[in-house]
Protein backbone atom coordinates (compact mmCIF):
# COMPACT_ATOMS: atom_id res chain seq x y z
CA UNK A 1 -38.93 16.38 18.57
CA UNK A 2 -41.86 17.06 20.77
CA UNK A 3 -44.62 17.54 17.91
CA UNK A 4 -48.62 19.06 18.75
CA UNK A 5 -49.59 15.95 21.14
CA UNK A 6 -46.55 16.08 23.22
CA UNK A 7 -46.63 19.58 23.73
CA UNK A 8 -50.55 19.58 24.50
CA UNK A 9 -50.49 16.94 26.98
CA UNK A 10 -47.65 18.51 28.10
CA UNK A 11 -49.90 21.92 28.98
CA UNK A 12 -52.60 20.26 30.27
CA UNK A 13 -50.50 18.19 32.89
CA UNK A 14 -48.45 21.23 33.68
CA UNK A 15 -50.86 23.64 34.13
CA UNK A 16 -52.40 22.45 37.69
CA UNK A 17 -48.77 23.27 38.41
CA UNK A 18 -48.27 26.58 37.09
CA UNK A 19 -52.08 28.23 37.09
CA UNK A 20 -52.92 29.72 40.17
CA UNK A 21 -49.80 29.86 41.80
CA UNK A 22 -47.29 32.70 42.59
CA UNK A 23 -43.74 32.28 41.45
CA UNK A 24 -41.32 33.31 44.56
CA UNK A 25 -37.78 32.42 42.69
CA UNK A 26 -36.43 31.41 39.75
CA UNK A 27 -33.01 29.73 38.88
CA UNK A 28 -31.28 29.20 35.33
CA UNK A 29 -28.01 27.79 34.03
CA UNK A 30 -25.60 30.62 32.34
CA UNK A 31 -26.88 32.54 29.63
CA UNK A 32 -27.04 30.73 26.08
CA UNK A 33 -28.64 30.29 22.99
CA UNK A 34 -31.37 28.56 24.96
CA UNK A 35 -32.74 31.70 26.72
CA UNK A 36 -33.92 34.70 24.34
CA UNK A 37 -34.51 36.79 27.38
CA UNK A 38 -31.63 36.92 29.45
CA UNK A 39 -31.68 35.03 32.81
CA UNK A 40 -31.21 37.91 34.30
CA UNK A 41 -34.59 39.61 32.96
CA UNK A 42 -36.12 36.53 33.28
CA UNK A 43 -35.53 36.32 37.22
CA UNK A 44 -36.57 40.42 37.65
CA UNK A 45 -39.38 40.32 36.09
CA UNK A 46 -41.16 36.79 36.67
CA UNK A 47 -40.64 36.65 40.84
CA UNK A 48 -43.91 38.11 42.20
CA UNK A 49 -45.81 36.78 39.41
CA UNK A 50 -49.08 34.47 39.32
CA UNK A 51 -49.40 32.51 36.37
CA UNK A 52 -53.46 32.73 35.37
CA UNK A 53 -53.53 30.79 32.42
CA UNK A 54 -51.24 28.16 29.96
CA UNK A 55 -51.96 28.22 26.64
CA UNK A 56 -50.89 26.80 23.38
CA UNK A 57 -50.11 27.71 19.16
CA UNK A 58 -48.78 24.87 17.45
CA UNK A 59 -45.98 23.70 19.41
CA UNK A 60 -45.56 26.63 21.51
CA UNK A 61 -46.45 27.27 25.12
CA UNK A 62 -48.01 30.52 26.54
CA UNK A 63 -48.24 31.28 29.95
CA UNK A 64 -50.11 34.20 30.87
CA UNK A 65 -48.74 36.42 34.11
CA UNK A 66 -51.37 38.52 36.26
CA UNK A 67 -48.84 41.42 34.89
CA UNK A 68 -50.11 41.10 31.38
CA UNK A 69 -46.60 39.83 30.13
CA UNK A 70 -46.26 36.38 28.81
CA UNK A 71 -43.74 33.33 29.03
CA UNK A 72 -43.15 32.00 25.68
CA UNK A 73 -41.60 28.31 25.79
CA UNK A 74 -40.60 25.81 23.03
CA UNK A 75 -39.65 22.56 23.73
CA UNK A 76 -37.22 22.22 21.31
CA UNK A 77 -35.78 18.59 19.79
CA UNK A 78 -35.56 17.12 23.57
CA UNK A 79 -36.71 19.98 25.56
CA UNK A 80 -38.95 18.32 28.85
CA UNK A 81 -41.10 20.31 31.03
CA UNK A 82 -42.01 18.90 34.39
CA UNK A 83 -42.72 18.71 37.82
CA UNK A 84 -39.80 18.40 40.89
CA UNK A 85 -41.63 15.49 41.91
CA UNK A 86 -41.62 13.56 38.50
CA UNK A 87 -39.52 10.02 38.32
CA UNK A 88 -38.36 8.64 35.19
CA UNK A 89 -35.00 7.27 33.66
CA UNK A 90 -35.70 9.71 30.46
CA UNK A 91 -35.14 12.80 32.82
CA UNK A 92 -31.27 11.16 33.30
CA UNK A 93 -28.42 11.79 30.65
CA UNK A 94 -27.31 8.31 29.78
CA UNK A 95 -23.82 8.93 31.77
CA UNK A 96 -25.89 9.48 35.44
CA UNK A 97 -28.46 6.60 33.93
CA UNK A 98 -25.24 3.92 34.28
CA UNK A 99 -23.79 5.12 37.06
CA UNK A 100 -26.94 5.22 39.36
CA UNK A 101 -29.13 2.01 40.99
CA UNK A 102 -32.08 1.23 39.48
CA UNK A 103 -33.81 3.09 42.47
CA UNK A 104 -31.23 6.20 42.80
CA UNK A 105 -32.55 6.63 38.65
CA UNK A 106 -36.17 7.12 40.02
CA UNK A 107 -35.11 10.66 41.80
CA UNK A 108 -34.24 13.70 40.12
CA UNK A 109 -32.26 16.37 40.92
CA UNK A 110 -31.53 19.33 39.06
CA UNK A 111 -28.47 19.05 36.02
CA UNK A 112 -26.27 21.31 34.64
CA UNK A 113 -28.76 20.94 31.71
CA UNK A 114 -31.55 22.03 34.07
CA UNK A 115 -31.83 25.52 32.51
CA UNK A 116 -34.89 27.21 33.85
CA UNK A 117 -36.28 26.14 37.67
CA UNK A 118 -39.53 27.90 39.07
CA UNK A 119 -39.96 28.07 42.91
CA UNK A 120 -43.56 28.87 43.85
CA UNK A 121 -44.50 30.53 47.15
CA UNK A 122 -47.07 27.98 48.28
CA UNK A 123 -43.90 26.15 48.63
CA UNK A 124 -45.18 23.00 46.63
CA UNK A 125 -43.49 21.30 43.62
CA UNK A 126 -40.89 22.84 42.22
CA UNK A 127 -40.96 23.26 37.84
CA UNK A 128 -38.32 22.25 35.76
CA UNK A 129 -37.75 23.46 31.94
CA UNK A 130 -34.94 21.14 31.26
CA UNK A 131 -33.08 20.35 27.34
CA UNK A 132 -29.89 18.69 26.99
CA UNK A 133 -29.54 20.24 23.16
CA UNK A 134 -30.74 23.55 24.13
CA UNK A 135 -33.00 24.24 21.07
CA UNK A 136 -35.74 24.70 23.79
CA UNK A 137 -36.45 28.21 23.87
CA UNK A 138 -37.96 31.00 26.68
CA UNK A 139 -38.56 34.55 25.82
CA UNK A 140 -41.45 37.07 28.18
CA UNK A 141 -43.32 39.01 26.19
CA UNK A 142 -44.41 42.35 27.18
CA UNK A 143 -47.66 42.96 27.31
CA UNK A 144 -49.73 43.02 23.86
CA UNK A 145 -46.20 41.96 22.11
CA UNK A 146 -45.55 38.89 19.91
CA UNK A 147 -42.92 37.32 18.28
CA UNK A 148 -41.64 36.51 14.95
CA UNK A 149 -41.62 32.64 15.29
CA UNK A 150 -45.68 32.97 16.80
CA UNK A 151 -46.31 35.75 13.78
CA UNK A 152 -45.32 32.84 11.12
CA UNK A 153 -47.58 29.84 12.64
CA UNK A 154 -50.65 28.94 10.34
CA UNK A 155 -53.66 27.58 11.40
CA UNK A 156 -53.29 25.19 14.51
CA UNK A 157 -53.44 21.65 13.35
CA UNK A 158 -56.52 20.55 15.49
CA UNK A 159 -58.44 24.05 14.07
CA UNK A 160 -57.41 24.00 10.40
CA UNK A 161 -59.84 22.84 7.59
CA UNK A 162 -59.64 20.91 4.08
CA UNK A 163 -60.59 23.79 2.57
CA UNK A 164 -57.83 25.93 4.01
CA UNK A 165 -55.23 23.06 2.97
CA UNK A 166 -56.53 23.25 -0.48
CA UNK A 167 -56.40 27.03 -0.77
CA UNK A 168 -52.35 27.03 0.58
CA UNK A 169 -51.48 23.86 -1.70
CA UNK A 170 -52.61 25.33 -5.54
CA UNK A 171 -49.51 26.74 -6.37
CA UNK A 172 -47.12 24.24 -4.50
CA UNK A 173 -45.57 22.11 -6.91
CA UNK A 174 -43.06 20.33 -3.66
CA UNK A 175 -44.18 16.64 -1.88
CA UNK A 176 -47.46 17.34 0.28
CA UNK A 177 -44.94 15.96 3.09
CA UNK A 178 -42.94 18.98 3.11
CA UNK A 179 -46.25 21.03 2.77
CA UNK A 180 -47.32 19.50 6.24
CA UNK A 181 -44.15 20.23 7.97
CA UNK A 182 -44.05 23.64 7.16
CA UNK A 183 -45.27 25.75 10.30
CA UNK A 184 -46.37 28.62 8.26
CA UNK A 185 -49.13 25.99 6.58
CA UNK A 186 -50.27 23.86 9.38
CA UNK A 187 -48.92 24.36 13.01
CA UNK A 188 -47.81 21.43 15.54
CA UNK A 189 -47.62 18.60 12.49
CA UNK A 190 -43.82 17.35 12.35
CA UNK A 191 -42.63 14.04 10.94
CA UNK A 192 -44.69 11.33 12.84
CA UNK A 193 -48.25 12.51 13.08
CA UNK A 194 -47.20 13.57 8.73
CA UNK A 195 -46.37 10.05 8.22
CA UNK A 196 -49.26 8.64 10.11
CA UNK A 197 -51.91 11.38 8.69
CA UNK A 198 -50.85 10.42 5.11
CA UNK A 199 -51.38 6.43 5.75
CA UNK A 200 -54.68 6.79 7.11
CA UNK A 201 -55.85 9.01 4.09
CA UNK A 202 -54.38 7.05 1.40
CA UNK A 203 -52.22 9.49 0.12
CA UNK A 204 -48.27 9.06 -0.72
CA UNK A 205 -45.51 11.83 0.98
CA UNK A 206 -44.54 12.49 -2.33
CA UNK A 207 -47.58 13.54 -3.95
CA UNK A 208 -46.71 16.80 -5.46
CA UNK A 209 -49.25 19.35 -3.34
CA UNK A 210 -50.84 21.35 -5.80
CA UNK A 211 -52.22 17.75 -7.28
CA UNK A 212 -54.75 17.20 -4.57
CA UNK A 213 -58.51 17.38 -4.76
CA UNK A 214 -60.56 19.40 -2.26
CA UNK A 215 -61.66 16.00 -1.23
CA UNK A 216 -58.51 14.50 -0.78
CA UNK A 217 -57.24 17.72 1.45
CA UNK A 218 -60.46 17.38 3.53
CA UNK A 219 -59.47 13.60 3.90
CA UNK A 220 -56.12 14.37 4.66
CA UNK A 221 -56.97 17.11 7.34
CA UNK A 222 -59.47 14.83 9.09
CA UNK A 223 -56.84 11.97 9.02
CA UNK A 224 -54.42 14.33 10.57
CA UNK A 225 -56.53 15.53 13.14
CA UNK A 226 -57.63 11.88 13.96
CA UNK A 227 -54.01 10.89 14.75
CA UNK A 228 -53.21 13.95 16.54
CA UNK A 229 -56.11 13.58 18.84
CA UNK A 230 -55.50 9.75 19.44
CA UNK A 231 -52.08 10.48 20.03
CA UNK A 232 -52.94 13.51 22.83
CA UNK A 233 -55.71 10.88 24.45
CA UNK A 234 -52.46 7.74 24.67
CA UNK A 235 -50.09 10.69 26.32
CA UNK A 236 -48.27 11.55 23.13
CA UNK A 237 -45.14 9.46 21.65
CA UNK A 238 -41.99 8.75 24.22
CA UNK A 239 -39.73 7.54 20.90
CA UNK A 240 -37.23 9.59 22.55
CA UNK A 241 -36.74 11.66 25.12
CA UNK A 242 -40.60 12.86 25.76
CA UNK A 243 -41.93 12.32 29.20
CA UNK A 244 -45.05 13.92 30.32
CA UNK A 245 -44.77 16.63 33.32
CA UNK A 246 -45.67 13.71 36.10
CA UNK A 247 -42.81 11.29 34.80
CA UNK A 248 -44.92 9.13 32.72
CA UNK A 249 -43.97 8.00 29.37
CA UNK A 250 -46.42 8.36 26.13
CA UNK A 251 -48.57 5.33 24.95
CA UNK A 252 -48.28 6.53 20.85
CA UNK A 253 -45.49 4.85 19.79
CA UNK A 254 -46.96 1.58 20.20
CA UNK A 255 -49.91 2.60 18.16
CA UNK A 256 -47.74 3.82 15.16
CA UNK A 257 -48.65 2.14 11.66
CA UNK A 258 -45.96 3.71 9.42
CA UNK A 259 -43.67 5.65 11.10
CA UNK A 260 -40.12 4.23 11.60
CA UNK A 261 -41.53 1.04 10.93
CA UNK A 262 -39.53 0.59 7.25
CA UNK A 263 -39.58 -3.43 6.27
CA UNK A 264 -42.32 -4.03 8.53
CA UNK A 265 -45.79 -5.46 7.17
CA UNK A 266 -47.98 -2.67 6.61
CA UNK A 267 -51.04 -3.22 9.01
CA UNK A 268 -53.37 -3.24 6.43
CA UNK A 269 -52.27 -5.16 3.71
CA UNK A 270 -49.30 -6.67 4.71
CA UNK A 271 -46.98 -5.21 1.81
CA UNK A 272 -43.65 -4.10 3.70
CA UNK A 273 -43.37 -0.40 4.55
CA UNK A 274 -41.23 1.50 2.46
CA UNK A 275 -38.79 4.26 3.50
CA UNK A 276 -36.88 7.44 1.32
CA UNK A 277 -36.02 10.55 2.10
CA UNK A 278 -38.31 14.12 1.00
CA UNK A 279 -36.54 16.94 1.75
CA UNK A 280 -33.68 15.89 3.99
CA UNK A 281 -36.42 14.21 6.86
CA UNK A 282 -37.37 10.48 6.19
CA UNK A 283 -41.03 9.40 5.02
CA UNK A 284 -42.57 6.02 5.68
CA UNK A 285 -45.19 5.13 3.94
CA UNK A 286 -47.13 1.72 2.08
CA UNK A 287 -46.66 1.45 -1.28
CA UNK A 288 -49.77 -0.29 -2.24
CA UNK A 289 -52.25 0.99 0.21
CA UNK A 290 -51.08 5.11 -0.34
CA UNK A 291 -51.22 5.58 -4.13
């Protein structure tokens, strides 16, 4: 699942793409779970729009119409975001990967899981919201309205602060793992940059929360935020399905110490990396350096 790095490189490659220009047509698949305004709204109300700004909360993106309204968008599990003239195999369900040449795979064209297309009246590149699960979401927000799933976020990842980690953790008796996934805590962490955050601060996923010093909570945050931004400088993680919005793949997966890396040597002190299950989501972690 695209986690705060993904989606933030995402935005900043995108947005040369989307800011500034005015969106002449727009194109979806049938109406599903995918879209929480209907295609049909969607179509009405963003053609004639320029998009003046892309933001970001957590691991949602924000674009901002000259109309006031706003296009909420969430990548999803494999949700990919990207411009007509990106190339890569990850863009290609497995089926059209095998039955294409090597160079026929470098071109994309526009699937049945394709589910939001914007046309743009400069008549340059074409962008593509596309998510063969469909947990990717789009909704426009009116002007000066939010949205449940924004209302919940905490404090984005890169903004948050030991101290505020310390204040939400004294009453939670549950594995500081499951703390760090939780959106309402700390917004854009999921299960890689958790893992990876808790190696380089020396602190086990199954520490119960409420157990942590103010010092280890500023450690932790710092550790966090030290992944995150290495992650967002390499292009984010391609494990899976990520590709950034010009077709290139991420460079963080090769720089991973702990996560889904179980049996492997642990960088540091060699001592294999250990692997269980918190809360239904595996944790990888190093015995011996991460009391």
């Amino acid at each position: 699942m695209p986690e705060l790095p993904e989606v933030e490189v995402t935005r900043r490659r995108i947005a040369p793409l989307l800011v500034g220009r005015r969106i002449s047509s727009v194109r979806t698949t049938r109406d599903s779970y995918f879209f929480l305004t209907k295609p049909a709204s969607l179509k009405r109300n963003l053609v004639g729009r320029d998009i003046v700004d892309l933001g970001r909360r957590g691991k949602y993106l924000l674009a901002q119409l000259d109309d006031g309204k706003r296009l909420m968008m969430h990548l999803g599990m494999t949700g990919q975001l990207f411009s007509q003239d990106a190339r890569s195999v990850r863009l290609l369900s497995a089926s059209r990967r095998s039955s294409l040449s090597p160079a026929e795979q470098l071109r994309f064209e526009a699937d049945e899981h394709t589910h939001l297309s914007l046309g743009f009246e400069d008549r340059g590149p074409r962008v593509f919201f596309r998510d063969v699960r469909k947990f990717g979401k789009v909704r426009l927000l009116r002007r000066g309205q939010s949205d449940p799933r924004l209302d919940k976020l905490g404090v984005d990842a890169l903004e948050a602060s030991g101290q505020q980690l310390f204040r939400l953790t004294r009453k939670r008796k549950i594995a500081i793992k499951n703390v760090l996934l939780e959106q309402s805590v700390i917004a854009g962490i999921g299960n890689i940059y958790a893992d990876e955050g808790l190696f380089l601060a020396g602190i086990r996923p199954t520490r119960r929360a409420s157990s942590l010093t103010r010092r280890s909570c500023e450690k932790l945050v710092e550790s966090i935020q030290e992944v995150l931004l290495r992650s967002i400088e390499s292009g984010g993680a391609s494990i899976s399905d990520f590709v950034a919005p010009d077709g290139r793949d991420g460079g963080y997966q090769d720089q991973r110490r702990v996560y889904a890396r179980g049996g492997e040597p642990c960088p540091r002190c060699d001592a294999p990396i250990r692997r269980l299950v918190i809360g239904q989501r595996a944790a990888y972690f190093c015995p011996r350096c991460q009391g």
